[in-house]
Protein backbone atom coordinates (compact mmCIF):
# COMPACT_ATOMS: atom_id res chain seq x y z
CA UNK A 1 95.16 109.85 90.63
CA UNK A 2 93.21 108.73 93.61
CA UNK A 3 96.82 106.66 94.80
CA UNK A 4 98.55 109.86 94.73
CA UNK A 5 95.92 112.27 96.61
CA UNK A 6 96.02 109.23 98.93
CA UNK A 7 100.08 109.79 99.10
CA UNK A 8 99.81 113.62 99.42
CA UNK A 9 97.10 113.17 102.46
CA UNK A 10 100.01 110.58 104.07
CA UNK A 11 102.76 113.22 104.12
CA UNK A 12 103.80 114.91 107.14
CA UNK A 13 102.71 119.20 106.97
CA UNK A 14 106.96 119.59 106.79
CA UNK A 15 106.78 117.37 103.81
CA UNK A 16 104.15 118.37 102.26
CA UNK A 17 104.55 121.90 102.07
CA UNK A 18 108.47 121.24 100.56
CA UNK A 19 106.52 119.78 97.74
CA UNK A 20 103.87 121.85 97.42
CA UNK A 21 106.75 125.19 97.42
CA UNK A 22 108.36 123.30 94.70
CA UNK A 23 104.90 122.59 92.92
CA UNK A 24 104.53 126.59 92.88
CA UNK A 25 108.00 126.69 91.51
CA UNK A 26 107.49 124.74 88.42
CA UNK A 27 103.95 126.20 87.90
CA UNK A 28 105.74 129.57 87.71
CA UNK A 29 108.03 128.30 84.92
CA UNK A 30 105.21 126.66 83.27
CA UNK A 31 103.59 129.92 83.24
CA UNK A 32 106.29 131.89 81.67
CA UNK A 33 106.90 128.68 79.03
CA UNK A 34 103.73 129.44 78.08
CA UNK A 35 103.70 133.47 77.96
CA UNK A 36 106.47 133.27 76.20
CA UNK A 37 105.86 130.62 73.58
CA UNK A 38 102.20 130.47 73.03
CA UNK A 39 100.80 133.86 74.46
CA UNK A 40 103.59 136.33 73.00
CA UNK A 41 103.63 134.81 69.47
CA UNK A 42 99.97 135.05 69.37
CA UNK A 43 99.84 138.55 70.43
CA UNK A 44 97.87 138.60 73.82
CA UNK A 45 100.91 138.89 75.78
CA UNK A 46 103.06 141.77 75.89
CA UNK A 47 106.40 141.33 77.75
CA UNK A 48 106.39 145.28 78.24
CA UNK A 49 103.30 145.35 80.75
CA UNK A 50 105.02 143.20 82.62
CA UNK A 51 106.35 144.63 86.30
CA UNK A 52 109.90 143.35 86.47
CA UNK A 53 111.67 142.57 89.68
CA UNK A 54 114.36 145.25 89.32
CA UNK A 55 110.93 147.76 89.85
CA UNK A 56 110.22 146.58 92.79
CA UNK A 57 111.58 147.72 96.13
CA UNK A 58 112.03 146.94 99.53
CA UNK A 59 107.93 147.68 100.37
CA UNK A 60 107.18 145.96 97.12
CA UNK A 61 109.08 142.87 98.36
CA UNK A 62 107.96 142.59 101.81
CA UNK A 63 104.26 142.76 100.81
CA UNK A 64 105.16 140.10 98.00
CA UNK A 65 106.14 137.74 101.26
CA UNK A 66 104.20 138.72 103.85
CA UNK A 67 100.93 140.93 103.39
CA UNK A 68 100.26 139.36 100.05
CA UNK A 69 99.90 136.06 100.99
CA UNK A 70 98.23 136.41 104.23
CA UNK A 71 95.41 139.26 102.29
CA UNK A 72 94.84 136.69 99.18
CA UNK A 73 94.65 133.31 101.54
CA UNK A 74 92.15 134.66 103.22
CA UNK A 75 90.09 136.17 99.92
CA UNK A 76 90.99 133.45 97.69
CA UNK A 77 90.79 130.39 100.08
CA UNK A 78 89.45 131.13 103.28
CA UNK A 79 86.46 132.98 102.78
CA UNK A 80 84.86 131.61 98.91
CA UNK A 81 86.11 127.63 100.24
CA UNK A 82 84.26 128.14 103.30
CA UNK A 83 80.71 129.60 101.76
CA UNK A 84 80.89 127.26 98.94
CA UNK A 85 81.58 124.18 101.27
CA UNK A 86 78.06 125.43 103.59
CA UNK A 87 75.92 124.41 99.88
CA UNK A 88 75.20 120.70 99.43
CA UNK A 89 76.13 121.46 95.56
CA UNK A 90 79.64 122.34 96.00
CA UNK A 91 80.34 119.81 98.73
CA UNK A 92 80.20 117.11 95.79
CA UNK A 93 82.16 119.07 93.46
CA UNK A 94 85.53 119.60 95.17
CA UNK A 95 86.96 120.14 91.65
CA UNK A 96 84.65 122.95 90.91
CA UNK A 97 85.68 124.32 94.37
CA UNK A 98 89.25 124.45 93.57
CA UNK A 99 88.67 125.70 90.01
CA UNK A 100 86.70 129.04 91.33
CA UNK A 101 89.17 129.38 94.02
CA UNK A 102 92.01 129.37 91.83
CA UNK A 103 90.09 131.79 89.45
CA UNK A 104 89.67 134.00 92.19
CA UNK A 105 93.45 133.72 92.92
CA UNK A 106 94.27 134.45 89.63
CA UNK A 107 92.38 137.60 89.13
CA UNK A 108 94.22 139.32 92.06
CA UNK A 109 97.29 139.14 89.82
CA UNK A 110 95.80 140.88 87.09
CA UNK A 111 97.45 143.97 87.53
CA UNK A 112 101.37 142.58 87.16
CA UNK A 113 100.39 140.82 83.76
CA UNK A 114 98.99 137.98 81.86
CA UNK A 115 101.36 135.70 82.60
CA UNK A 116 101.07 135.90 86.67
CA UNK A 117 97.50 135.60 86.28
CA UNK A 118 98.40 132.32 84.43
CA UNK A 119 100.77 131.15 87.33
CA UNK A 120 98.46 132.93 90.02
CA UNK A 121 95.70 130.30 88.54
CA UNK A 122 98.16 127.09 88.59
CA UNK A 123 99.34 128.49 92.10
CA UNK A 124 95.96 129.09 92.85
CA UNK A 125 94.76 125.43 92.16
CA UNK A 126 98.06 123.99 94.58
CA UNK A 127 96.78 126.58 97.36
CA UNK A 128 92.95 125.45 96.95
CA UNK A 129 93.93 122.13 96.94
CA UNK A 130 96.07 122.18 100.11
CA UNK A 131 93.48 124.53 102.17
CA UNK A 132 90.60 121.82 101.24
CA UNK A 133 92.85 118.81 102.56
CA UNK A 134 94.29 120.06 105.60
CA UNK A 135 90.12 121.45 106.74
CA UNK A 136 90.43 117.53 107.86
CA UNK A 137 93.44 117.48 109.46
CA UNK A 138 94.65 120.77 111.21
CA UNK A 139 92.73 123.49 112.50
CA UNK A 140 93.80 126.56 110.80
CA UNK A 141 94.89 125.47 107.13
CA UNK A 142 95.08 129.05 106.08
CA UNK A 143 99.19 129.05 107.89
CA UNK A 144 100.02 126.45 105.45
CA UNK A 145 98.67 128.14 102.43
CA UNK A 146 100.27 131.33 103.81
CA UNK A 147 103.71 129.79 104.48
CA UNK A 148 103.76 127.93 100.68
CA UNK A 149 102.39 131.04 99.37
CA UNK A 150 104.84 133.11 100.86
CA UNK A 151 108.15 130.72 100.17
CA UNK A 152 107.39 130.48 96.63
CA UNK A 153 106.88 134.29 96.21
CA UNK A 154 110.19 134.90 98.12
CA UNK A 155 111.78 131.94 96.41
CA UNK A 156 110.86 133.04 92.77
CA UNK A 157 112.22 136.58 93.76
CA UNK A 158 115.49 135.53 95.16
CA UNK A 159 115.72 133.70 91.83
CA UNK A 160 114.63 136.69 89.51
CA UNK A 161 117.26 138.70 91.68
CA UNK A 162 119.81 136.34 91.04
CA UNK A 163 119.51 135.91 87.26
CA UNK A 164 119.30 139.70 86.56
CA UNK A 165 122.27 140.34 88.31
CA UNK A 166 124.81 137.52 87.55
């Protein structure tokens, strides 16, 4: 594990954030593998509470690219990563850092359905992970999380769109 954090520090940002977009990507399907299969047959997932893309319009899908990402970088990363990072406790437990981040990131996607808040928490532990990396090497990490953040959501969408309507 320790050769491939070593790999993913090596990569150049362009590279890195092509792999962590396509990260997002498979943590989405992962997410609905798992609604579907494990959460809906044990009945804590219903498919109906679920907002689907063909709901959403052209306000709905701007925010989902733009605002969104910028608003939960900031609440999710930014702010808990930098208070917990000032404590002496947390500073050895990057882990535990991650994991509360990603909580955090999860919970804002509580409102679309269970399984978002499932991918928000995989996505969330890719975002916490990059934002605690690239403290070391750029100055303002929070444009990287934004930008991944932001391609995956309008990725996945352009997807969604695509399947519905072919």
């Amino acid at each position: 594990m320790a050769k491939f954090h070593e790999y993913l520090i090596s990569l150049s940002i362009v590279k890195y954030t092509f792999f962590a977009v396509l990260m997002c990507l498979i943590a989405n399907y992962v997410a609905a593998f798992i609604s579907v299969f494990v959460f809906y047959r044990i009945g804590i997932w219903d498919p109906s509470t679920y907002v689907p893309i063909t709901e959403m319009d052209l306000f709905d899908t701007i925010g989902a690219v733009t605002f969104g990402p910028i608003i939960e970088s900031y609440l999710s990363c930014v702010f808990p990563i930098g208070i917990m990072l000032k404590f002496r406790f947390f500073e050895k437990r990057i882990p535990l850092v991650i994991f509360i981040s990603s909580f955090g990131f999860s919970l804002a996607h509580l409102h679309i359905g269970l399984n978002v808040v499932l991918y928000g928490f995989l996505m969330g532990i890719i975002l916490a992970y990059t934002y605690i990396i690239y403290l070391k090497k750029i100055k303002r990490p929070v444009i990287i999380i934004t930008i991944i953040h932001s391609a995956a959501n309008l990725i996945s969408m352009i997807i969604a769109y695509i399947r519905l309507n072919i």
